[in-house]
Structure formats: structure tokens, C-alpha cells
Protein backbone atom coordinates (compact mmCIF):
# COMPACT_ATOMS: atom_id res chain seq x y z
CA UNK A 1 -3.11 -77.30 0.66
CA UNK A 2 -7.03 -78.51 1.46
CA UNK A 3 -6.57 -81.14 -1.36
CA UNK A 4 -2.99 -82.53 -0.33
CA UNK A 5 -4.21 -82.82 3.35
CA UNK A 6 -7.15 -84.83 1.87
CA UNK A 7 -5.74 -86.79 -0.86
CA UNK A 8 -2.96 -88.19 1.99
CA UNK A 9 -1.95 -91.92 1.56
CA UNK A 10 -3.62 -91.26 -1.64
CA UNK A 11 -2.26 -91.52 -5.11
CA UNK A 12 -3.01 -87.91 -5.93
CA UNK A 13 -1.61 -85.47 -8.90
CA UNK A 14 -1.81 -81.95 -9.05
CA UNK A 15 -1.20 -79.55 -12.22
CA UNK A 16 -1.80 -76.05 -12.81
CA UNK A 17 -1.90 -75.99 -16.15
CA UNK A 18 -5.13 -77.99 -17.68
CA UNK A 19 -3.61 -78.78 -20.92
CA UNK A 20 -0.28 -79.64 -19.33
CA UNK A 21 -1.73 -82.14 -17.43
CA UNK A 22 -4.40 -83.77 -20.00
CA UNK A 23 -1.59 -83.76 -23.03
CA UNK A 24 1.39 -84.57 -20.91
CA UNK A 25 0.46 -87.68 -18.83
CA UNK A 26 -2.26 -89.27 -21.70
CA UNK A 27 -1.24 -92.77 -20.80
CA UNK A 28 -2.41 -92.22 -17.47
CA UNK A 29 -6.00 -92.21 -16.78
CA UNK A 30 -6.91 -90.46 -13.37
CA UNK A 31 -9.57 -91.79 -11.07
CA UNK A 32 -10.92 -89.13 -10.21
CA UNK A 33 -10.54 -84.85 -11.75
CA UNK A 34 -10.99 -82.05 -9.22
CA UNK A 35 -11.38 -79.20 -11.36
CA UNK A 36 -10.78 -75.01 -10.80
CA UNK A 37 -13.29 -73.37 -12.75
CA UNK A 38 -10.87 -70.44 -13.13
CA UNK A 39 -7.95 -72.06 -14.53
CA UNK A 40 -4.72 -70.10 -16.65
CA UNK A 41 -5.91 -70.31 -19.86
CA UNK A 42 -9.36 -71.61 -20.86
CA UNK A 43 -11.34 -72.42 -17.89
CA UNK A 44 -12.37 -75.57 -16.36
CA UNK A 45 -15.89 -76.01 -17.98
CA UNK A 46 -14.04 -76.23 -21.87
CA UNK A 47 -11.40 -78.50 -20.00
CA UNK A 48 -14.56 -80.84 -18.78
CA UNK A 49 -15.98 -81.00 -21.84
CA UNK A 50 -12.81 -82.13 -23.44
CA UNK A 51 -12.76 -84.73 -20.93
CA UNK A 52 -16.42 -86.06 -21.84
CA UNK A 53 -15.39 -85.82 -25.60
CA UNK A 54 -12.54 -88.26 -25.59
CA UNK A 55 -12.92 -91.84 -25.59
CA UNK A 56 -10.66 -92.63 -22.78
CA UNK A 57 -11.68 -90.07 -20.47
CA UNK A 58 -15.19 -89.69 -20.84
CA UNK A 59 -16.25 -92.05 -17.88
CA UNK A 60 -13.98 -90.37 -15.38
CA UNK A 61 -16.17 -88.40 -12.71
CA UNK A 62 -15.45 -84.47 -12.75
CA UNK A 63 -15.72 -82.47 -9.07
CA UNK A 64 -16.03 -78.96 -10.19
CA UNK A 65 -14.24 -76.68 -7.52
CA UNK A 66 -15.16 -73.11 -7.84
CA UNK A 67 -16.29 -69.35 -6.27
CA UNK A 68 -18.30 -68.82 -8.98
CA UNK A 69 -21.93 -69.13 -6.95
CA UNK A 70 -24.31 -68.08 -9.66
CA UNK A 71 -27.22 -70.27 -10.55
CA UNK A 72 -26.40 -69.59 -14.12
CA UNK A 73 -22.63 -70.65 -13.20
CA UNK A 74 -23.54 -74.20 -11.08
CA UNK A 75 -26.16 -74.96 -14.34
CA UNK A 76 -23.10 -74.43 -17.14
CA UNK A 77 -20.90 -76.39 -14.94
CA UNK A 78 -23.13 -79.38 -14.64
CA UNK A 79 -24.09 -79.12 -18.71
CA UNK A 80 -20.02 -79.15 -19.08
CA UNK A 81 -20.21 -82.95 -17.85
CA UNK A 82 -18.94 -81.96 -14.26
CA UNK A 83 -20.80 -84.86 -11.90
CA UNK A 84 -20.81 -82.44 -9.11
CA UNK A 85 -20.32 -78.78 -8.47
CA UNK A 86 -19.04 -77.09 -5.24
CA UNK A 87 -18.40 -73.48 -4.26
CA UNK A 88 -15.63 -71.97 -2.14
CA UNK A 89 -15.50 -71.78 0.52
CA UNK A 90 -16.41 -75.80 2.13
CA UNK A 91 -14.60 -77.68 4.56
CA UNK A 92 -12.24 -80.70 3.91
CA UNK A 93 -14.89 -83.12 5.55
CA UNK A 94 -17.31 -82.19 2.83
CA UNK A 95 -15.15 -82.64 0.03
CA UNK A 96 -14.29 -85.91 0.77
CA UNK A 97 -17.76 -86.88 1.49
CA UNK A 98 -18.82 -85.54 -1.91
CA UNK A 99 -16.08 -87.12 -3.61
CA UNK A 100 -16.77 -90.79 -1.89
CA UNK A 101 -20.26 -90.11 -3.21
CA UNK A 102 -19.44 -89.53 -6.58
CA UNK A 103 -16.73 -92.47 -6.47
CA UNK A 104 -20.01 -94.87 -5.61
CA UNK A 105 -22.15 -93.43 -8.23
CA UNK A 106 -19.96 -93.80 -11.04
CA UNK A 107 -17.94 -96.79 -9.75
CA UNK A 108 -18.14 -99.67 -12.64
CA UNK A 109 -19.50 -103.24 -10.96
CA UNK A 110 -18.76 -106.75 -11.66
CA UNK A 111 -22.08 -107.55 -13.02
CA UNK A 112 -23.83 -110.59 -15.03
CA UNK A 113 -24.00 -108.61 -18.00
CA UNK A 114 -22.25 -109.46 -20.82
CA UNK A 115 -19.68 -107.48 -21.59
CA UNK A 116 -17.96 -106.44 -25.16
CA UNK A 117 -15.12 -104.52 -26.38
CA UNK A 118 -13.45 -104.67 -29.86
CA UNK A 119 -15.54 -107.78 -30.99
CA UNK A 120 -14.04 -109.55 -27.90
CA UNK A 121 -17.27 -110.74 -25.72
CA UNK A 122 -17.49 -112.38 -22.17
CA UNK A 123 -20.53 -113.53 -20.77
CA UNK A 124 -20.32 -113.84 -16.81
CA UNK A 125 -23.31 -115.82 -16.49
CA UNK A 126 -22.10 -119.02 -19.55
CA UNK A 127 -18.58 -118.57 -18.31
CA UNK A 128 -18.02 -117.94 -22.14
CA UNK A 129 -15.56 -115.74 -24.22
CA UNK A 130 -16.10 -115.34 -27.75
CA UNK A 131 -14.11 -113.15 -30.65
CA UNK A 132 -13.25 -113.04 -34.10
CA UNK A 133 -16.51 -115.71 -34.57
CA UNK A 134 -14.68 -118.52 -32.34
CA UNK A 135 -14.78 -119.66 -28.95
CA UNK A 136 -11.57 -118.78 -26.38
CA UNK A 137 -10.92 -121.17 -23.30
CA UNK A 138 -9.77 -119.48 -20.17
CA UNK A 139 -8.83 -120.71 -17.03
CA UNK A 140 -10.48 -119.68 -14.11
CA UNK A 141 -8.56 -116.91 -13.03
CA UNK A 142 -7.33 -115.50 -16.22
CA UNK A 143 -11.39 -115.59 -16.69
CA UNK A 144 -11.78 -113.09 -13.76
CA UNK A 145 -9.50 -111.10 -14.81
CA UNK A 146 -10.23 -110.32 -18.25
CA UNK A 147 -13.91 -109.63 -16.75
CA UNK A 148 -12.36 -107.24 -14.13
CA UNK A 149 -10.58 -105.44 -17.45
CA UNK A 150 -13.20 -105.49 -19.47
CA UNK A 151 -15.39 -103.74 -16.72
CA UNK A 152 -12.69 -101.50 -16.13
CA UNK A 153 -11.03 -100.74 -19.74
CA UNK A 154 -7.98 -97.88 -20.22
CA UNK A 155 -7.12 -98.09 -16.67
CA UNK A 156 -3.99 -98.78 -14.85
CA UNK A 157 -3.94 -101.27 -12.36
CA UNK A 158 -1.02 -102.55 -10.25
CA UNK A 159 -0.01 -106.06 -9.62
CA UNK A 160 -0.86 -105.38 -6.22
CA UNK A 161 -4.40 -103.43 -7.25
CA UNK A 162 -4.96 -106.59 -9.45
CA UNK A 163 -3.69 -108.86 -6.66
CA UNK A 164 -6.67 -107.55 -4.47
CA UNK A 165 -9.44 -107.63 -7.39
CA UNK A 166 -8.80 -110.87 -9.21
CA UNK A 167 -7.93 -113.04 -6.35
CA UNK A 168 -9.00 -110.98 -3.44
CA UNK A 169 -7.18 -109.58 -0.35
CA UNK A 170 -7.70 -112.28 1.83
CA UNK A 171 -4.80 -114.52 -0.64
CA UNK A 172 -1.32 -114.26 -0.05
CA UNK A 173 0.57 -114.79 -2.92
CA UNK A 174 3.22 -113.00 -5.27
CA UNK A 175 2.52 -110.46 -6.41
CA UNK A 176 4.40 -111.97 -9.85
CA UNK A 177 2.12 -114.13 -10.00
CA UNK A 178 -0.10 -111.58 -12.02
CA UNK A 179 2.84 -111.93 -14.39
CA UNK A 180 1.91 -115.13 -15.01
CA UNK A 181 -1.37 -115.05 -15.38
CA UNK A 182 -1.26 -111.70 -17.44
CA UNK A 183 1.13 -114.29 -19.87
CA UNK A 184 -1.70 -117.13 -19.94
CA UNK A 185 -4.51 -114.54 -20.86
CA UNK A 186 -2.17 -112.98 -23.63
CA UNK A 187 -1.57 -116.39 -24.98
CA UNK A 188 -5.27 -117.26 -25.26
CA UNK A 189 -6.43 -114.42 -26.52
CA UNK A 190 -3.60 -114.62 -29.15
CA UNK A 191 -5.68 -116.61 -32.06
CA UNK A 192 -8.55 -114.02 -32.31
CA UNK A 193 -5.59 -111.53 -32.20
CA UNK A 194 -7.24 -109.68 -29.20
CA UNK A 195 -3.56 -110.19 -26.84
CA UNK A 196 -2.62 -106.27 -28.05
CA UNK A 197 -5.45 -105.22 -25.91
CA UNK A 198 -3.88 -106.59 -22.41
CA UNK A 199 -1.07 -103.23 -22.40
CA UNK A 200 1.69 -103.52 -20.27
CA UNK A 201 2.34 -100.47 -18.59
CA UNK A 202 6.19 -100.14 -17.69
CA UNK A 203 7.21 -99.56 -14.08
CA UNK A 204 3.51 -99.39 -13.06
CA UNK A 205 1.86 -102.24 -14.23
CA UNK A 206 -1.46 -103.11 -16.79
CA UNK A 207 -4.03 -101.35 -18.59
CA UNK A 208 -6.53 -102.76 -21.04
CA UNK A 209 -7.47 -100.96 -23.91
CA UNK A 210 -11.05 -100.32 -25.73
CA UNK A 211 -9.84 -100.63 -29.38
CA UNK A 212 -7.34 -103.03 -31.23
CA UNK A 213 -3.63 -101.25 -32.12
């Protein structure tokens, strides 16, 4: 009941059942895990650790819920990958708090750096991509947007969501216009053969992926 009345007008997903939820909704990746230590089955800390060990889910910041108040117990929580560990009881305000903090600390950044995944590379800075040992032209918007991917890989975004990260929520436009855009990028990144890694989603929207397939 605490998390619902937090997680309101949010997109939030519960599940009592650990492996129910990792093995049963794989092609979503959460934002954020709040995690029972003392879950049916296995408990939470072999469930985080899971989470750190898989490719897709091993950037995805872990709030460890528990009663378990024990030095011993907060230490083999944070070892277990969680980013932050609190003990029954707290109060709504400070789980929120704790999990905006979190969300800042591990919240990936359009940077200058240049970025690379599956031989494809973009460097911010030249306004260059590069795979497969040849050049790629973009346009300017299909350029933001495979940097916002890149910097945010096996995610899925929205037209809206990419509405207000590519082009910014101050621009009114349709929200198919991502369609077409989403098209463009596909088609240029079709020579190197790097278009498979721009996913589309159905009924939700687009996720690119780390590795070619």
C-alpha cells in the first residue's frame, strides 16, 4: 500500500514472485527495482545479484526494502549490488527521497563522450557516426536520437518519452513524427547493417539494443 500511494501517476509494477517477474516481462526493462529482502522463494539479495549479472539489467539501480537491521545484513545487501538499503519501518517521504537520490546518481547523461555499442560509434563532439569501418550521415535529429539511444541502450521509450528527449517539451508536434524519424535512422544505419538494433516495441513504442540479432 506505501509503494502504490508513492508510485501514483507513476508507471509502477508490482510482483510477488521474483522470478515471475524477472522471467515473465524480460522485454521490459524497469527503471527502477524496489526489492523485499524476504521474498517466497530465494530472497532478494540472490535476486539482486541476478540482476547485476545480466547484461540488460545490470545498470538498473536496486532499493533494498527490508526488517532485517543487522550490520552484517545492510553489508550483504550492499555486496549483492543493491545501490541502497533501507529498514522497516520508514515513512513514504523518505522513500521517495531516497529513491530520487538514487535516480540522480545512476541517471545516464548526454555527455561529449563518445559513445559505442556493437562496433556502431558516435562522437558528440565531430558530429560523426562511424560502423562497420565507414562513415554514416545523419540528419540532425535522427543524430540526437541515436545519441539519446545509445546513452540509454535496452530501454523502452515512448513516442511521447522520445518526443520530450529528442526534440524537447517545449515542441509541439506529432507524436508520429518519431515514426518518421525512427524510419530515416533505420534507413541509414541500414548499410553497416546496424538498423536491427533500433527494436520496435509493439503497442509501447522503441528500445535500442546493446548487441546485433
Amino acid at each position: 500500500r506505501t509503494l502504490r500511494g508513492i508510485a501514483d501517476c507513476r508507471r509502477f509494477r508490482e510482483s510477488r514472485s521474483a522470478r515471475r517477474r524477472y522471467y515473465g516481462r524480460r522485454r521490459h526493462v524497469s527503471d527502477l527495482v524496489l526489492l523485499d529482502w524476504m521474498l517466497p522463494g530465494p530472497p532478494g539479495v540472490n535476486f539482486a545479484r541476478q540482476l547485476r549479472a545480466d547484461q540488460r539489467t545490470k545498470d538498473i539501480p536496486i532499493i533494498m526494502l527490508t526488517a532485517r537491521a543487522q550490520e552484517q545484513d545492510t553489508i550483504a545487501g550492499l555486496e549483492s549490488g543493491a545501490d541502497d538499503y533501507v529498514t522497516k519501518p520508514f515513512s513514504p517521504r523518505e522513500l521517495l527521497a531516497r529513491i530520487k537520490a538514487v535516480m540522480r546518481r545512476r541517471a545516464p547523461q548526454l555527455t561529449d563522450d563518445v559513445v559505442e555499442i556493437a562496433d556502431l560509434k558516435l562522437d558528440p563532439v565531430a558530429h560523426r557516426v562511424s560502423g562497420a569501418g565507414g562513415n554514416i550521415d545523419l540528419g540532425p535529429t535522427e543524430f540526437r536520437m541515436l545519441h539519446f539511444f545509445m546513452t540509454h541502450p535496452e530501454r523502452v521509450y515512448s513516442r511521447a518519452q522520445l518526443l520530450d528527449e529528442v526534440w524537447g517539451d517545449h515542441v509541439f508536434v506529432e507524436e508520429r513524427t518519431v515514426d518518421v524519424h525512427i524510419r530515416r535512422l533505420r534507413q541509414a544505419l541500414e548499410p553497416t547493417e546496424h538498423d536491427s538494433l533500433v527494436e520496435t516495441v509493439r503497442g509501447t513504442g522503441y528500445r535500442f539494443r546493446r548487441t546485433l540479432g
